[in-house]
N, C-alpha and C. Protein backbone atom coordinates (compact mmCIF):
# COMPACT_ATOMS: atom_id res chain seq x y z
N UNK A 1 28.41 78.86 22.69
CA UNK A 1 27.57 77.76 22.31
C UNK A 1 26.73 77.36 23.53
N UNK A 2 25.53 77.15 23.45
CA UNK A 2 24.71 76.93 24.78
C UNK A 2 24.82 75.45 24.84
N UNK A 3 24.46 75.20 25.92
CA UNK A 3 24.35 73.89 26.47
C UNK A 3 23.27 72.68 25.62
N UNK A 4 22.76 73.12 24.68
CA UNK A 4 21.44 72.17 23.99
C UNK A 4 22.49 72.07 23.07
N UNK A 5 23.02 73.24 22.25
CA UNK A 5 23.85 73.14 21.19
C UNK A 5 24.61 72.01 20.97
N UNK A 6 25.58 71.81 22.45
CA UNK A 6 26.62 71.40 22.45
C UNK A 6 26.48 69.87 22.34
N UNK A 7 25.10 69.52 22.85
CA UNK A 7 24.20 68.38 23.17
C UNK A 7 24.26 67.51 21.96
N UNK A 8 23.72 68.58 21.20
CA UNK A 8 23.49 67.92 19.49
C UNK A 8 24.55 67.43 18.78
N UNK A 9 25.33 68.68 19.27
CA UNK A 9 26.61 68.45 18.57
C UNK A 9 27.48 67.09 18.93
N UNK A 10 27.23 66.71 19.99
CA UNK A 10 27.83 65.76 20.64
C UNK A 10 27.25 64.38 20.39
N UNK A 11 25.89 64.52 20.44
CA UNK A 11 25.53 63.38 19.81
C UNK A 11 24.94 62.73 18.43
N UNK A 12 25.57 64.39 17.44
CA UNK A 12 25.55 64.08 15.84
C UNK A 12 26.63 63.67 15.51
N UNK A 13 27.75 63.81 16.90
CA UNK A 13 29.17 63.61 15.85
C UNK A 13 29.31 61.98 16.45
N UNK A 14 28.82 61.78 17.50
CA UNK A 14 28.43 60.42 17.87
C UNK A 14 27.68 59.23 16.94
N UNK A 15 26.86 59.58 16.30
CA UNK A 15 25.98 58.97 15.70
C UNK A 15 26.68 59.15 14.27
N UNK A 16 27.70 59.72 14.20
CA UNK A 16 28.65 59.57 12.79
C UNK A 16 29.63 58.86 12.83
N UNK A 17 30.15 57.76 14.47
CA UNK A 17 31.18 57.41 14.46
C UNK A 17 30.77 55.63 13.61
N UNK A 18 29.19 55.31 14.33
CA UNK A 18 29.58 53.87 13.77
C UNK A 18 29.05 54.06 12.49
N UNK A 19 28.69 55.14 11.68
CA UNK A 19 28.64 54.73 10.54
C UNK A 19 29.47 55.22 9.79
N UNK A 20 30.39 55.50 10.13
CA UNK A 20 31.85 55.46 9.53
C UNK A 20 32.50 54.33 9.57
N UNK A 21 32.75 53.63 10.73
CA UNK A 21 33.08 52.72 11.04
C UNK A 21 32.53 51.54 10.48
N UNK A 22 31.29 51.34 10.22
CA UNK A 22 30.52 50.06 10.02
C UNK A 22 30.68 50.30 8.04
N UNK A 23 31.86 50.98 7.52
CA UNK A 23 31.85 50.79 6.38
C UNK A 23 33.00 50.25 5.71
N UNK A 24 33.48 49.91 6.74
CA UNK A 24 34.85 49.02 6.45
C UNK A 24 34.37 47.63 6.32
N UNK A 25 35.20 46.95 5.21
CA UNK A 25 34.94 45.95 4.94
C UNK A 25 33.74 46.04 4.30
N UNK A 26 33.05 46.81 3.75
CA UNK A 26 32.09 46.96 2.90
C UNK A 26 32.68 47.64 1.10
N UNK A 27 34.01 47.50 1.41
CA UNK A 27 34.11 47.64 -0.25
C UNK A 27 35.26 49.44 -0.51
N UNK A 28 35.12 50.02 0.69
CA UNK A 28 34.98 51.23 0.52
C UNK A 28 37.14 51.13 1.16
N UNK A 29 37.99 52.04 0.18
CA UNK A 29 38.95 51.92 0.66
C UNK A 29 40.13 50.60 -0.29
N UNK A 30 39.03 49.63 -0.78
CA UNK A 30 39.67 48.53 -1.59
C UNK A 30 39.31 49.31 -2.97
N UNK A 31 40.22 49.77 -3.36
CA UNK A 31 40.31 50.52 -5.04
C UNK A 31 40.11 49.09 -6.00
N UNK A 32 40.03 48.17 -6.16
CA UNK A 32 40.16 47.11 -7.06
C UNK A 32 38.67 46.89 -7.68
N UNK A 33 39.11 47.09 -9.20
CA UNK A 33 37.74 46.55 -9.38
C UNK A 33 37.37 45.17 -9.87
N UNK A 34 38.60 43.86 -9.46
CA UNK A 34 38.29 42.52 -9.50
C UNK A 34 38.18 42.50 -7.98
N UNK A 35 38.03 43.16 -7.12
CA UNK A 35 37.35 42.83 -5.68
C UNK A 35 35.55 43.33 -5.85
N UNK A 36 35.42 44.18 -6.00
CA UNK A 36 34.03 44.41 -6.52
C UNK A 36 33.77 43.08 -7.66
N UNK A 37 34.11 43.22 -8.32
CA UNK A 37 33.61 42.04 -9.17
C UNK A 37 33.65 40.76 -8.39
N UNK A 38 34.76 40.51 -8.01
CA UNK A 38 34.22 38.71 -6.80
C UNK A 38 33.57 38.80 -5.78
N UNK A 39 32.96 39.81 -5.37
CA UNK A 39 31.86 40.13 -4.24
C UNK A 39 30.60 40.39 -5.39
N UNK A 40 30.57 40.72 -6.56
CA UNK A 40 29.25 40.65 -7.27
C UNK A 40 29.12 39.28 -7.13
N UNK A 41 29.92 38.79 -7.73
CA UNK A 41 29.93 37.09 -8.28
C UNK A 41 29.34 35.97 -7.41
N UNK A 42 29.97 36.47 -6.02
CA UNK A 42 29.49 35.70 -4.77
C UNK A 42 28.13 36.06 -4.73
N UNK A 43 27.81 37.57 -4.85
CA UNK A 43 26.41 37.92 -4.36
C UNK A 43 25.20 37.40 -5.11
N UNK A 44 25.57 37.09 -6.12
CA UNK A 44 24.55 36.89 -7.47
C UNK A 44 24.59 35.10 -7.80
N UNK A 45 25.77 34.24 -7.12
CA UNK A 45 25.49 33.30 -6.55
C UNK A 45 24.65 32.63 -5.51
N UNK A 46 24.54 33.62 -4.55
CA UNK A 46 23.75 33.50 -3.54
C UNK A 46 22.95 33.66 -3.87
N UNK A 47 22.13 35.14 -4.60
CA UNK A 47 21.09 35.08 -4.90
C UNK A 47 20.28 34.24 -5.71
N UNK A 48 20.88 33.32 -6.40
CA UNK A 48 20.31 32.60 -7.31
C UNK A 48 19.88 31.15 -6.97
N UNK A 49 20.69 30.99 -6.12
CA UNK A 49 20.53 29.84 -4.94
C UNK A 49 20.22 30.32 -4.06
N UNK A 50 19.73 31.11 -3.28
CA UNK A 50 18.60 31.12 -2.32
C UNK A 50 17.49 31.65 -2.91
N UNK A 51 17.34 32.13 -3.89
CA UNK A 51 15.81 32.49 -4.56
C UNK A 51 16.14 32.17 -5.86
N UNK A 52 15.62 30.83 -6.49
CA UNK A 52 16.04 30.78 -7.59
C UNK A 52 15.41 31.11 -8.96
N UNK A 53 13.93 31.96 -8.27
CA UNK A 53 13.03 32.90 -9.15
C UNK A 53 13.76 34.22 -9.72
N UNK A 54 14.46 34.60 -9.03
CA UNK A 54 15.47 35.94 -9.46
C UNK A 54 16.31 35.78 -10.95
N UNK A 55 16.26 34.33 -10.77
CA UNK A 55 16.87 33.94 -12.16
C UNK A 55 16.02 34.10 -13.76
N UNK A 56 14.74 34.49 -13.60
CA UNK A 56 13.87 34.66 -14.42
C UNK A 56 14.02 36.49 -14.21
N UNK A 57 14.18 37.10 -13.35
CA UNK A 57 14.28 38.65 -13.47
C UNK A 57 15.57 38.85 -14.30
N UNK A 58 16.40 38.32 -13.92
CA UNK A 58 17.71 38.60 -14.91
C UNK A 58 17.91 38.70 -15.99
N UNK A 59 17.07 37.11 -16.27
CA UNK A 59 16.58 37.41 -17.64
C UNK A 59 15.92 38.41 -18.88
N UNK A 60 14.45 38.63 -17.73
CA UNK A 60 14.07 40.04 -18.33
C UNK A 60 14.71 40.97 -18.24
N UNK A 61 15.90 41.34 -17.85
CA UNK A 61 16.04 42.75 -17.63
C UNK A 61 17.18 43.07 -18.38
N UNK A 62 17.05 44.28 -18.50
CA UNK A 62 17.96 45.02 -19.44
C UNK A 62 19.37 44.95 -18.82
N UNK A 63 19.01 44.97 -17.60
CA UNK A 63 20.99 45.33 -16.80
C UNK A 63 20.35 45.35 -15.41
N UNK A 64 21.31 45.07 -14.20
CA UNK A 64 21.36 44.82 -13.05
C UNK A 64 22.63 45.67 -12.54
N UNK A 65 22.02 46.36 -11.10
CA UNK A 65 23.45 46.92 -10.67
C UNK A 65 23.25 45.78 -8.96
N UNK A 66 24.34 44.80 -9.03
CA UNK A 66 24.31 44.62 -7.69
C UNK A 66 25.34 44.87 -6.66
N UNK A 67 24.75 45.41 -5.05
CA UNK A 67 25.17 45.84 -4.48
C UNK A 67 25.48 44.75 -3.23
N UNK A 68 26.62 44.05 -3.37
CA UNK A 68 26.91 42.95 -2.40
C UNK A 68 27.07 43.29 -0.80
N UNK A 69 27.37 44.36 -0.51
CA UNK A 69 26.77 44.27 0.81
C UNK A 69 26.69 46.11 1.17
N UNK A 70 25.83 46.62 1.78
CA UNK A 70 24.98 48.21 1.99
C UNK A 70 25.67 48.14 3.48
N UNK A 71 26.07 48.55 4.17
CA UNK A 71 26.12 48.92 5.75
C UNK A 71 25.71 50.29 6.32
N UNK A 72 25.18 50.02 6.87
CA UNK A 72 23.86 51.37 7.83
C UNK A 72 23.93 51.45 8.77
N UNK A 73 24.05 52.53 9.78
CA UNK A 73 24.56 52.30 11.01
C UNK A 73 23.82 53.91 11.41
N UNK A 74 22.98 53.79 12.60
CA UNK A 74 22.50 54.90 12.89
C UNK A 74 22.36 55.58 14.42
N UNK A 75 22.65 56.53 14.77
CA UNK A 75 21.56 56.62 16.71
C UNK A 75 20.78 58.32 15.98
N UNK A 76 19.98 58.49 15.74
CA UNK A 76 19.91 59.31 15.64
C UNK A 76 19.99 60.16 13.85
N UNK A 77 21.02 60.28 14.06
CA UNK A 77 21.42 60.58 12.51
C UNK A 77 22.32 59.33 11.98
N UNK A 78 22.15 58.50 10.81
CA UNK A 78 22.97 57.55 10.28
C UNK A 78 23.73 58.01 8.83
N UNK A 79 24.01 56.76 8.46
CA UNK A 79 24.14 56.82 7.13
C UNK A 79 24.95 55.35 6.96
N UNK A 80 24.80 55.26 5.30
CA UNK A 80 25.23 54.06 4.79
C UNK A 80 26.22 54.65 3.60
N UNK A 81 27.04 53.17 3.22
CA UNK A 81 27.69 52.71 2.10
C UNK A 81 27.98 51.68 1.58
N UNK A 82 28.43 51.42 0.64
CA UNK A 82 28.40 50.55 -0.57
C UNK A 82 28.81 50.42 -2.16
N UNK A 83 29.85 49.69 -2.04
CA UNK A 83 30.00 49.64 -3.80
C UNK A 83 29.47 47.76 -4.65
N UNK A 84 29.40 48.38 -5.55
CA UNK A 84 28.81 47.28 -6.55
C UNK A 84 28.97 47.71 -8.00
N UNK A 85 28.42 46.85 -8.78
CA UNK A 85 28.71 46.84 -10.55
C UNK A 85 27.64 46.68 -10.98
N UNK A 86 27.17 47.65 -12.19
CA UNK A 86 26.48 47.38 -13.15
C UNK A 86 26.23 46.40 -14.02
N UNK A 87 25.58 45.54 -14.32
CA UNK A 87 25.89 44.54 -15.47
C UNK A 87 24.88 44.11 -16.59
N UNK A 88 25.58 44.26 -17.66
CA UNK A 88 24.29 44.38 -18.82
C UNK A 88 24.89 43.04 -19.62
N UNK A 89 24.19 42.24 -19.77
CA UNK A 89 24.23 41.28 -20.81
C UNK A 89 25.43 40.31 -19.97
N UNK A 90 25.50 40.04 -18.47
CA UNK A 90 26.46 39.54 -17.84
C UNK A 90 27.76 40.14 -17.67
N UNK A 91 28.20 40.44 -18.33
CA UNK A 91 29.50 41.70 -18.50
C UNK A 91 29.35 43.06 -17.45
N UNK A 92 30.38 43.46 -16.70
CA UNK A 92 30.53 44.62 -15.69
C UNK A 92 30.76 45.59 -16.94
N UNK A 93 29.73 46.68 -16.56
CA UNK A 93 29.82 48.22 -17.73
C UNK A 93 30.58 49.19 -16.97
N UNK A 94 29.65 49.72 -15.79
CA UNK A 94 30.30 50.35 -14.48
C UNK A 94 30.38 49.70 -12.99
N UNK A 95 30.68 50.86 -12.48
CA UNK A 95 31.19 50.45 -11.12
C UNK A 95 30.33 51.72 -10.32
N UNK A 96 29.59 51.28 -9.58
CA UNK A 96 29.04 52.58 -8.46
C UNK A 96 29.00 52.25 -7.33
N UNK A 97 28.78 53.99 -6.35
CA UNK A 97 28.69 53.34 -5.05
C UNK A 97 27.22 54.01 -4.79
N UNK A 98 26.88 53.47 -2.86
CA UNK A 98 25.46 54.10 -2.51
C UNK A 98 25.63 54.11 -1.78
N UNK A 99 25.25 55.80 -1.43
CA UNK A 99 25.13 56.18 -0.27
C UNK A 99 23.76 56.62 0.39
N UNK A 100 23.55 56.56 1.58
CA UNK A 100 22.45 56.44 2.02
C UNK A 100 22.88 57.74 3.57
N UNK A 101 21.78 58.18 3.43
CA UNK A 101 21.33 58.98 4.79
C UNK A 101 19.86 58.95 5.41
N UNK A 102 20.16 59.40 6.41
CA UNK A 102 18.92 59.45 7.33
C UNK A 102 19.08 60.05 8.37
N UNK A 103 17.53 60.43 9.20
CA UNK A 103 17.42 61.44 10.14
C UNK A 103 16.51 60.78 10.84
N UNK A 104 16.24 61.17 12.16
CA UNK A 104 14.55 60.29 12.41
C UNK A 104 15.03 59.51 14.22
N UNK A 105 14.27 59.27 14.55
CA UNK A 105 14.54 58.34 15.80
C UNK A 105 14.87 56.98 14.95
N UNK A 106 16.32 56.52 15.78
CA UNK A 106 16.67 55.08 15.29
C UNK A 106 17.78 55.00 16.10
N UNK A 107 18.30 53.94 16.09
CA UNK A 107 19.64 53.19 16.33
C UNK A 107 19.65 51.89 15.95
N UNK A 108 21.10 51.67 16.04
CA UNK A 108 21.43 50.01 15.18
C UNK A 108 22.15 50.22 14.06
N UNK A 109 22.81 48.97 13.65
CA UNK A 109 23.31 49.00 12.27
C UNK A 109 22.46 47.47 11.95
N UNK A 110 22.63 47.93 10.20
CA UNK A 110 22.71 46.20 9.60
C UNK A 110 23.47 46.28 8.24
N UNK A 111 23.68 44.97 7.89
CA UNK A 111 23.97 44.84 6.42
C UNK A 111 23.45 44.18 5.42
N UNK A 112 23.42 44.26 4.61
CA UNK A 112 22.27 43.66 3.08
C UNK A 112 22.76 44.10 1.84
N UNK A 113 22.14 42.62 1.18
CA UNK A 113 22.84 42.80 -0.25
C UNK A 113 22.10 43.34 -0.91
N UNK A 114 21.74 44.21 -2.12
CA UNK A 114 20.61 44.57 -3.12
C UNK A 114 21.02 44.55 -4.48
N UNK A 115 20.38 43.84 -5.12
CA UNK A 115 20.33 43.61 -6.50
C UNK A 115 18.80 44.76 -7.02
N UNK A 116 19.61 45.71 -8.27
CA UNK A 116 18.47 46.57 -8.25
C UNK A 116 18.40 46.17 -10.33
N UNK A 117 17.14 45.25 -10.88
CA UNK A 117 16.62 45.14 -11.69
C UNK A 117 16.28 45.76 -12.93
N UNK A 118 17.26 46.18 -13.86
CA UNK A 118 16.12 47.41 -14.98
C UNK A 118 15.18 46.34 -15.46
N UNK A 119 13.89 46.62 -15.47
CA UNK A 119 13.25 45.79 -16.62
C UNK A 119 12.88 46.33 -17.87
N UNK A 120 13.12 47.76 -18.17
CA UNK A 120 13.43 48.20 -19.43
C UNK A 120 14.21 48.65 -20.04
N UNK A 121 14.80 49.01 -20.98
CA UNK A 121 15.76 49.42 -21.58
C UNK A 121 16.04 51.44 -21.36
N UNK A 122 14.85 51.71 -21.45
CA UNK A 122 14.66 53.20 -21.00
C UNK A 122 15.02 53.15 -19.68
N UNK A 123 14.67 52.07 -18.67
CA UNK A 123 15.16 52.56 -16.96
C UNK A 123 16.23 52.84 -17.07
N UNK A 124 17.34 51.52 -17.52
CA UNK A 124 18.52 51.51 -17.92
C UNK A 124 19.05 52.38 -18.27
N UNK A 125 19.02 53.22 -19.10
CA UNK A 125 19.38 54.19 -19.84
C UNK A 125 19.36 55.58 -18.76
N UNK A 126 17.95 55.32 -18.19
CA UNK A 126 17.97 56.89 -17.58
C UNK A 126 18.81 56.56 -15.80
N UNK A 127 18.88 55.36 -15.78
CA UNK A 127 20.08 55.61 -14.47
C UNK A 127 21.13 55.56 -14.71
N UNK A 128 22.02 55.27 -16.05
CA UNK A 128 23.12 55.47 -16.62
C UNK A 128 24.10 56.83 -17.03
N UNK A 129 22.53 57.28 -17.74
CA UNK A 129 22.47 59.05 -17.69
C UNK A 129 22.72 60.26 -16.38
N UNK A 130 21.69 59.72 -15.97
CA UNK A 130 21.69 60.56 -14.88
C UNK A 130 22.72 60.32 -13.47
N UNK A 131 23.71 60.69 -13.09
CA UNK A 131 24.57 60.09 -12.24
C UNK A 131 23.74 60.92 -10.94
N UNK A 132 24.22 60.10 -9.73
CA UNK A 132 23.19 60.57 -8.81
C UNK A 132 21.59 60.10 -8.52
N UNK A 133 21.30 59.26 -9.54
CA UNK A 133 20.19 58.64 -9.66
C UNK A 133 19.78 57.90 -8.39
N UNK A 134 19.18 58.83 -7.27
CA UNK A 134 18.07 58.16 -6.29
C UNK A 134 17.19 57.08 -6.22
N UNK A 135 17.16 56.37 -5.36
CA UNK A 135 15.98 55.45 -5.29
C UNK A 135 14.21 55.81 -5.17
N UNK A 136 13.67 55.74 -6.07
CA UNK A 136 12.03 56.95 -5.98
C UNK A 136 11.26 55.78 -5.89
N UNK A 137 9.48 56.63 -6.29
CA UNK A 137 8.78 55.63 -6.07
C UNK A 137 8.94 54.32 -7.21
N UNK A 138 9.47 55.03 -8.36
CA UNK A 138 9.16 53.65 -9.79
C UNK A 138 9.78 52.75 -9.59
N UNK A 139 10.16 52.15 -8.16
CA UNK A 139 11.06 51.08 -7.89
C UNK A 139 10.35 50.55 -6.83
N UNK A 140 9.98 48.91 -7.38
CA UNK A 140 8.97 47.99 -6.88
C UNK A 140 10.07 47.48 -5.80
N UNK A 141 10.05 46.98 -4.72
CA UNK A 141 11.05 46.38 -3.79
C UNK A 141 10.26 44.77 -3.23
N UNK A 142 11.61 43.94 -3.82
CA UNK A 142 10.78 42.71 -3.02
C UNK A 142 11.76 42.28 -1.85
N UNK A 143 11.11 42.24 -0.62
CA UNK A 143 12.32 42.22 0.61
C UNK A 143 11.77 40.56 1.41
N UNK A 144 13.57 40.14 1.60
CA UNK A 144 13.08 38.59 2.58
C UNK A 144 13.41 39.50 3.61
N UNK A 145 12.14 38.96 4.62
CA UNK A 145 12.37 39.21 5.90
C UNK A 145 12.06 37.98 7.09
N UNK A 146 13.39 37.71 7.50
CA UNK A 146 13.06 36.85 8.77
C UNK A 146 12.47 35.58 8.00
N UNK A 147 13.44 35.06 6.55
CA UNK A 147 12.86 33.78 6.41
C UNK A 147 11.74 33.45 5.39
N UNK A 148 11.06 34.55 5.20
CA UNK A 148 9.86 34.57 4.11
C UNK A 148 10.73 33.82 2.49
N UNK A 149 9.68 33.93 2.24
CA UNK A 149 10.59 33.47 0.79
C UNK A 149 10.48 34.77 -0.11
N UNK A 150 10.88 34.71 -0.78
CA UNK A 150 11.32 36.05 -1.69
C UNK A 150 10.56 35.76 -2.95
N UNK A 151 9.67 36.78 -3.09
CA UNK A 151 8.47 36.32 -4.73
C UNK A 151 8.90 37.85 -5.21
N UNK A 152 8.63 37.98 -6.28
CA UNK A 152 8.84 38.49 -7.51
C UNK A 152 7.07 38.39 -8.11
N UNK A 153 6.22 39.24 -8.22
CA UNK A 153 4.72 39.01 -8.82
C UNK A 153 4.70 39.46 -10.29
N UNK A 154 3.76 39.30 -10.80
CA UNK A 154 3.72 39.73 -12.63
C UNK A 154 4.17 41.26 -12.19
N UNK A 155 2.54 41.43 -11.29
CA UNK A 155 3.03 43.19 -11.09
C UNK A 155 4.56 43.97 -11.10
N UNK A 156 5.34 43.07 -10.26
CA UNK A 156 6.24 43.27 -9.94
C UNK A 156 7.44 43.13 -11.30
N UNK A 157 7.10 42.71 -12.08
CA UNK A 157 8.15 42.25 -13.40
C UNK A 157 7.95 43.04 -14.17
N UNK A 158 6.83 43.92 -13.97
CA UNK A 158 6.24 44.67 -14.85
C UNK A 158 6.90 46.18 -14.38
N UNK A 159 7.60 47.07 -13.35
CA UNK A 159 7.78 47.67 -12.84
C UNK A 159 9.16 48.04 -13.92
N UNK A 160 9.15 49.59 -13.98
CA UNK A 160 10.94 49.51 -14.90
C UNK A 160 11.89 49.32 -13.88
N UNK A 161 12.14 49.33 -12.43
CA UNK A 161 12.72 48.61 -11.75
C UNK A 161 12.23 47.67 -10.68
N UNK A 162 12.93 46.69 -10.23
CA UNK A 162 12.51 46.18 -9.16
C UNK A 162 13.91 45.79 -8.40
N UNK A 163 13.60 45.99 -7.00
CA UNK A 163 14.90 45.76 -6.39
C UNK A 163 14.45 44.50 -5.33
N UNK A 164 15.77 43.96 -5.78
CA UNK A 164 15.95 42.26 -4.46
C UNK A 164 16.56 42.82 -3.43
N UNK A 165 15.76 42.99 -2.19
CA UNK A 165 17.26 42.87 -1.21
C UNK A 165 16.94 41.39 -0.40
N UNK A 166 18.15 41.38 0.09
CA UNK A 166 18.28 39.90 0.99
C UNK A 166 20.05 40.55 1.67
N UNK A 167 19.74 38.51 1.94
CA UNK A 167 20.97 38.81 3.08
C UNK A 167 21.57 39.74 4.34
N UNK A 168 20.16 40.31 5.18
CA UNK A 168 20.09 41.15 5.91
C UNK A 168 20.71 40.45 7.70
N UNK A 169 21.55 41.21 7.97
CA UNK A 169 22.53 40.75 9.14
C UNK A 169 22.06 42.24 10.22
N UNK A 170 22.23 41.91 11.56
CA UNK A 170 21.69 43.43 12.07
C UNK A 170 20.75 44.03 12.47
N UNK A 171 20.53 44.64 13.16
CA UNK A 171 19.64 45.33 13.67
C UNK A 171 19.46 46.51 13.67
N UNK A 172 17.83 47.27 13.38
CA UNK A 172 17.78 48.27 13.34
C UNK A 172 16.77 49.53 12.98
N UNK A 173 16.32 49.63 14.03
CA UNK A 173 15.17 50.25 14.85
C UNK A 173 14.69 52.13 14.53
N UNK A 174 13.53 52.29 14.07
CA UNK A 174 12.99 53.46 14.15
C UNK A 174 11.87 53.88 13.22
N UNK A 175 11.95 55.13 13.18
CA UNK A 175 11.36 55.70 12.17
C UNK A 175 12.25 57.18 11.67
N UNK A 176 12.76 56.82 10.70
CA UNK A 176 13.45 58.13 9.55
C UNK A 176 12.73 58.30 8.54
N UNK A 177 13.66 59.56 8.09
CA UNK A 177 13.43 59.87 6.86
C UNK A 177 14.62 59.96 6.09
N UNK A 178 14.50 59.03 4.68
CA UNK A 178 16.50 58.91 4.59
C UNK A 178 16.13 58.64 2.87
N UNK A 179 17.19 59.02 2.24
CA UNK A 179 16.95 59.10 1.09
C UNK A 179 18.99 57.62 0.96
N UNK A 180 18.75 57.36 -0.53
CA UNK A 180 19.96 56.58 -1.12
C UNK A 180 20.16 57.04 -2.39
N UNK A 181 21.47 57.21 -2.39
CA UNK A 181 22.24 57.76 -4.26
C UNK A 181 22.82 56.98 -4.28
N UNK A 182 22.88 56.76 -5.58
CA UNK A 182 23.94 56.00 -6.83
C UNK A 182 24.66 56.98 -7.05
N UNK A 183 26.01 56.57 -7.20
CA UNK A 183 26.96 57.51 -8.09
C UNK A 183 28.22 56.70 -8.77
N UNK A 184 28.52 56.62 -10.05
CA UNK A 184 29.24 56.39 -10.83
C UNK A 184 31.06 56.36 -9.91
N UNK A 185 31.56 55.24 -10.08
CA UNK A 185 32.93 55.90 -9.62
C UNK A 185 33.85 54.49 -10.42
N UNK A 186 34.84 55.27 -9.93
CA UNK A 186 36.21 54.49 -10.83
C UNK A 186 37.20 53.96 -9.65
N UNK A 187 36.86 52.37 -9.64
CA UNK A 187 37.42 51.90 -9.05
C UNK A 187 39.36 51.69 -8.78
């Protein structure tokens, strides 16, 4: 193994320790799915009281998967996790998690909650279907940052998804390229 090799190697398996680490206490390891459910409950409390426009998305929408807290942790190469619940008509249907990767100049971790919106019945359907279902472009994102207030636009209601994130703790610096999956699991 040459000396660059060993380099990489050393600081890919590095850059895998805190985001292993930074996923504890994020859900991952607690098999219960009334712990996922009282971390929705809290999260969707919060959200409703700190943006209490979100309460009109709920409405419209076919089903909500929220994800009470994402942890990301990167130098280099990162990655994230996360579990949360589906919920259609207020009622938990499933249970999924998300995982997230990335590549790119960065370091840092953070954490954040995301509430991700169907506003149609077809979105719904086709992220239900499809397990593995990625985050693409047909997903409008409305993000608080640093205090802003969090709006929701017609445009934006109009989207077959739209995703809330908030509650962002952390730091975390670059430019990647990183993709996030959904996947179905049994708590």
């Amino acid at each position: 193994m040459s000396q660059l090799t060993r380099r990489a190697f050393t600081l890919s398996a590095l850059a895998a320790v805190p985001a292993v680490a930074a996923c504890s206490g994020n859900g991952y390891g607690n098999n219960g799915a009334a712990t996922i459910d009282a971390r929705v409950d809290a999260t969707l409390a919060q959200m409703y009281s700190d943006y209490p426009q979100t309460r009109d998305l709920a409405a419209k929408s076919a089903g909500m998967l929220v994800m009470p807290l994402l942890t990301e942790a990167g130098l280099g190469l990162g990655g994230g996790y996360g579990r949360g619940a589906l919920r259609v008509g207020g009622a938990t249907v499933d249970y999924y998690s998300a995982t997230r990767a990335s590549a790119g100049l960065q370091i840092g971790a953070q954490q954040y909650a995301h509430v991700l919106f169907f506003m149609t019945e077809d979105a719904l359907q086709d992220f239900r279907i499809n397990d593995g279902w990625a985050a693409a472009a047909d997903a409008d994102i409305v993000f608080n940052n640093l205090g802003e207030n969090l709006r929701a636009e017609t445009t934006t209601s109009m989207a077959p998804v739209v995703a809330v994130i908030f509650a962002q703790a952390g730091l975390r610096v670059g430019a990647t390229i990183e993709g996030l999956k959904y996947s179905r699991i049994i708590p």
